[in-house]
C-alpha atoms as a PDB file:
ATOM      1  CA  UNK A   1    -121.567 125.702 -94.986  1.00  0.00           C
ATOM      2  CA  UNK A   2    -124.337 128.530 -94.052  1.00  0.00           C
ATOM      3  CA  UNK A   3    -127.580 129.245 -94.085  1.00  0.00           C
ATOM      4  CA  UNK A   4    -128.854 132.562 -95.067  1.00  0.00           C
ATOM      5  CA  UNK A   5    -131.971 134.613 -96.509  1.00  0.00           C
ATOM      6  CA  UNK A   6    -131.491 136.115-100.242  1.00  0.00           C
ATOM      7  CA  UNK A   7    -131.790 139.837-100.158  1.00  0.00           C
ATOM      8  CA  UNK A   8    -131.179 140.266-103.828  1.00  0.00           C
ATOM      9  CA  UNK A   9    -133.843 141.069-106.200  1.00  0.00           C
ATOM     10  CA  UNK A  10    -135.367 140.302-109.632  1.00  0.00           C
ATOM     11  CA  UNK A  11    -133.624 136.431-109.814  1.00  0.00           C
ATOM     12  CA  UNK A  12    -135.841 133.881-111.442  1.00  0.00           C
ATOM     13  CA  UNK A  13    -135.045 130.920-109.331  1.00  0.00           C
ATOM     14  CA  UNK A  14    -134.624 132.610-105.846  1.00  0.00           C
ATOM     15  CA  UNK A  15    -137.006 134.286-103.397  1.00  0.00           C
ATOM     16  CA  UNK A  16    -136.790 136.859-101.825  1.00  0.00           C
ATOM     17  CA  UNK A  17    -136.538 136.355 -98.544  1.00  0.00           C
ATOM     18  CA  UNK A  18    -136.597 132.403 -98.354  1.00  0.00           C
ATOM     19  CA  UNK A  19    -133.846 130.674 -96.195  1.00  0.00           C
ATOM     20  CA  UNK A  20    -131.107 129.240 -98.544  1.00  0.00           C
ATOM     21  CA  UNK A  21    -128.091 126.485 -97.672  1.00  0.00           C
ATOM     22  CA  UNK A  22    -125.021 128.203 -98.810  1.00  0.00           C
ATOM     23  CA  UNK A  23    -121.743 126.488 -99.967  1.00  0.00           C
ATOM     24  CA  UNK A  24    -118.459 128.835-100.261  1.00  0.00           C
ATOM     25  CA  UNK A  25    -117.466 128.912-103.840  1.00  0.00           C
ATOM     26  CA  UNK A  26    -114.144 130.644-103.990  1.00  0.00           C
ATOM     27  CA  UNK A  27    -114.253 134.059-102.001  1.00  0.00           C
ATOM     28  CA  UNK A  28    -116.811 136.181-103.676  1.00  0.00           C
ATOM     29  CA  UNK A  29    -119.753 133.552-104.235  1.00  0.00           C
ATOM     30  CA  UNK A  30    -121.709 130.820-103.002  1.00  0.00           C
ATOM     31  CA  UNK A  31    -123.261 127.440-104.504  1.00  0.00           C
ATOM     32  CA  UNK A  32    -127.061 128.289-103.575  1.00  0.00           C
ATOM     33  CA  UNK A  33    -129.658 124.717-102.836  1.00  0.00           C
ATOM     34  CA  UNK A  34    -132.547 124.313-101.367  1.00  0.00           C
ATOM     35  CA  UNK A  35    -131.405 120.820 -99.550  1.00  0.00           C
ATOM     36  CA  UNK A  36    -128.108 120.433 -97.486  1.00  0.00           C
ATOM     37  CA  UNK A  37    -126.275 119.052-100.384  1.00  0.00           C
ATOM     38  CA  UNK A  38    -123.942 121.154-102.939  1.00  0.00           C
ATOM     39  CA  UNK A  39    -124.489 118.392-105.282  1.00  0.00           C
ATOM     40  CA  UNK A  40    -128.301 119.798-105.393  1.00  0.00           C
ATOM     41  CA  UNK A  41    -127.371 123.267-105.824  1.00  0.00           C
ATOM     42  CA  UNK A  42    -129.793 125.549-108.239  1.00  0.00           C
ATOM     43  CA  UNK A  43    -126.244 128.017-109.043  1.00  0.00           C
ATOM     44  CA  UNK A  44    -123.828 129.701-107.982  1.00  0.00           C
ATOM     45  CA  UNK A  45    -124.596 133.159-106.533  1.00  0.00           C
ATOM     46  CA  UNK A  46    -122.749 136.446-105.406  1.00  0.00           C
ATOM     47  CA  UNK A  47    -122.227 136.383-101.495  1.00  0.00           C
ATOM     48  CA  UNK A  48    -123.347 140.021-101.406  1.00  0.00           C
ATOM     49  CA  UNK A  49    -126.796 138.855-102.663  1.00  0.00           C
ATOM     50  CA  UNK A  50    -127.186 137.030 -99.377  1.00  0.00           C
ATOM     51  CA  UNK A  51    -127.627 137.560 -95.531  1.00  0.00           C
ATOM     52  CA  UNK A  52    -125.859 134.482 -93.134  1.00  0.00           C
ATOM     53  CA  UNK A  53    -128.323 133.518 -90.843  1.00  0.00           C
ATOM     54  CA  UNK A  54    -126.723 130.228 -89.563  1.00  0.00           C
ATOM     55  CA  UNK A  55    -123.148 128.377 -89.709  1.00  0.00           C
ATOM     56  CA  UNK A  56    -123.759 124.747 -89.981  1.00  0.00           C
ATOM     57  CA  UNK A  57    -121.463 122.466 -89.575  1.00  0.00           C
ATOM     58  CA  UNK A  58    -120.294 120.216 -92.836  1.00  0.00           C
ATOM     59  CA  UNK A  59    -121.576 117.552 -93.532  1.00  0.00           C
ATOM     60  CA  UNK A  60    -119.774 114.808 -96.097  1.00  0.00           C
ATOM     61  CA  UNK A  61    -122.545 114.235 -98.743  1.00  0.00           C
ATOM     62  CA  UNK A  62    -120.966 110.779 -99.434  1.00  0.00           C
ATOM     63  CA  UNK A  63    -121.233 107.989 -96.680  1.00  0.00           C
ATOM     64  CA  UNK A  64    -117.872 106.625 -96.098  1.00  0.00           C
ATOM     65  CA  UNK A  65    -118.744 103.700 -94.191  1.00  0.00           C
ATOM     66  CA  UNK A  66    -118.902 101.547 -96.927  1.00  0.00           C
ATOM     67  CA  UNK A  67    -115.808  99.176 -97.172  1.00  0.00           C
ATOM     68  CA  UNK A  68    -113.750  99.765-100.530  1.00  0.00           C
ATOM     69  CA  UNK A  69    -114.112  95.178-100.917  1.00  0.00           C
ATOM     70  CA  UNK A  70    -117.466  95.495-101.992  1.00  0.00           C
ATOM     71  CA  UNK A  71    -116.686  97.200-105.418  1.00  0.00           C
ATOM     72  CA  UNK A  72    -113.271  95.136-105.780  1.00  0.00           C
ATOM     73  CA  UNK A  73    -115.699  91.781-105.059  1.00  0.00           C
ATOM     74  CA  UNK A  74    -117.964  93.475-107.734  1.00  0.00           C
ATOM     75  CA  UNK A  75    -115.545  94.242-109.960  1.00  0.00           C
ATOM     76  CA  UNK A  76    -113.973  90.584-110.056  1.00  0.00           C
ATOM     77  CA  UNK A  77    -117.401  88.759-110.780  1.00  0.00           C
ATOM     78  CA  UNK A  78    -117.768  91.419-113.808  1.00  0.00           C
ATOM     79  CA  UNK A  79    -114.614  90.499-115.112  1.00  0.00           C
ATOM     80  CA  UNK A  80    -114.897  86.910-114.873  1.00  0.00           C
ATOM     81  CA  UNK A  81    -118.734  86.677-116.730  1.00  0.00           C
ATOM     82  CA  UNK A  82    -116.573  88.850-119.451  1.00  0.00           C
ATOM     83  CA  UNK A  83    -113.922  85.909-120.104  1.00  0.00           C
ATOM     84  CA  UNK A  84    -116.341  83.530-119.939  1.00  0.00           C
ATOM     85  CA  UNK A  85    -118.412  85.060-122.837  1.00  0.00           C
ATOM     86  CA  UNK A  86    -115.325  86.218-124.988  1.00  0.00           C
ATOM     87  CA  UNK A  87    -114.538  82.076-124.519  1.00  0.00           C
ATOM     88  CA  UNK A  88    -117.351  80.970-126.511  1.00  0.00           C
ATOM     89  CA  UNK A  89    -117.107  80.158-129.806  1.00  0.00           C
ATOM     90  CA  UNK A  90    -119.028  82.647-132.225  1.00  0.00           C
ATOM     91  CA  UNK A  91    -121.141  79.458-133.557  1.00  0.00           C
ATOM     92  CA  UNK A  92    -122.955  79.385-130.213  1.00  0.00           C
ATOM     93  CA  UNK A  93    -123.983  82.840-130.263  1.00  0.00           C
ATOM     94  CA  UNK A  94    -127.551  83.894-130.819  1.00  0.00           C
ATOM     95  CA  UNK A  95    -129.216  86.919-132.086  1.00  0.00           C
ATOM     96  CA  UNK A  96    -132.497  87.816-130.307  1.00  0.00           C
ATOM     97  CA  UNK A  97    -135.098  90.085-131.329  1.00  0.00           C
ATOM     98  CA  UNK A  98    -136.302  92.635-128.447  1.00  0.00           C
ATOM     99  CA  UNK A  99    -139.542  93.431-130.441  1.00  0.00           C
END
């Protein structure tokens, strides 16, 4: 990842001049975003258009820390209010009106 200053001119949603975060797309272009995160990215730009200022370190934009349990716990209580409505009989079912 990089930070640099667009040189390029005439683009609609770039300034000239304004620092940019720069993600490697490939070997001829970057994803372009305002914020340290690809995932925010305004497009994907030619590298020649740009002028590195900075290499940054990556950063994952997903937090790993969270243990994989959670969504299997999750998962399990989903699974069992399923069953327990596909037991009912369809005689005990009501239909409500939202409006």
């Amino acid at each position: 990842m990089f930070k640099g200053k667009y040189t390029g001119e005439g683009n609609v949603n770039l300034d000239q001049g304004v620092c940019y975060y720069l993600f490697p797309l490939g070997e001829s272009h970057y994803y372009v975003s305002k914020f340290n995160s690809v995932n925010a990215h305004v497009g994907a730009y030619r590298q020649s258009l740009f002028t590195v200022t900075e290499h940054l370190e990556d950063v994952p934009d997903t937090n790993t820390d969270i243990p994989l349990n959670s969504n299997i716990e999750t998962n399990k209580v989903d699974m069992n209010i399923k069953e327990e409505l596909e037991d009912l009989p369809p005689e005990k079912w009501e239909q409500i009106s939202l409006f």
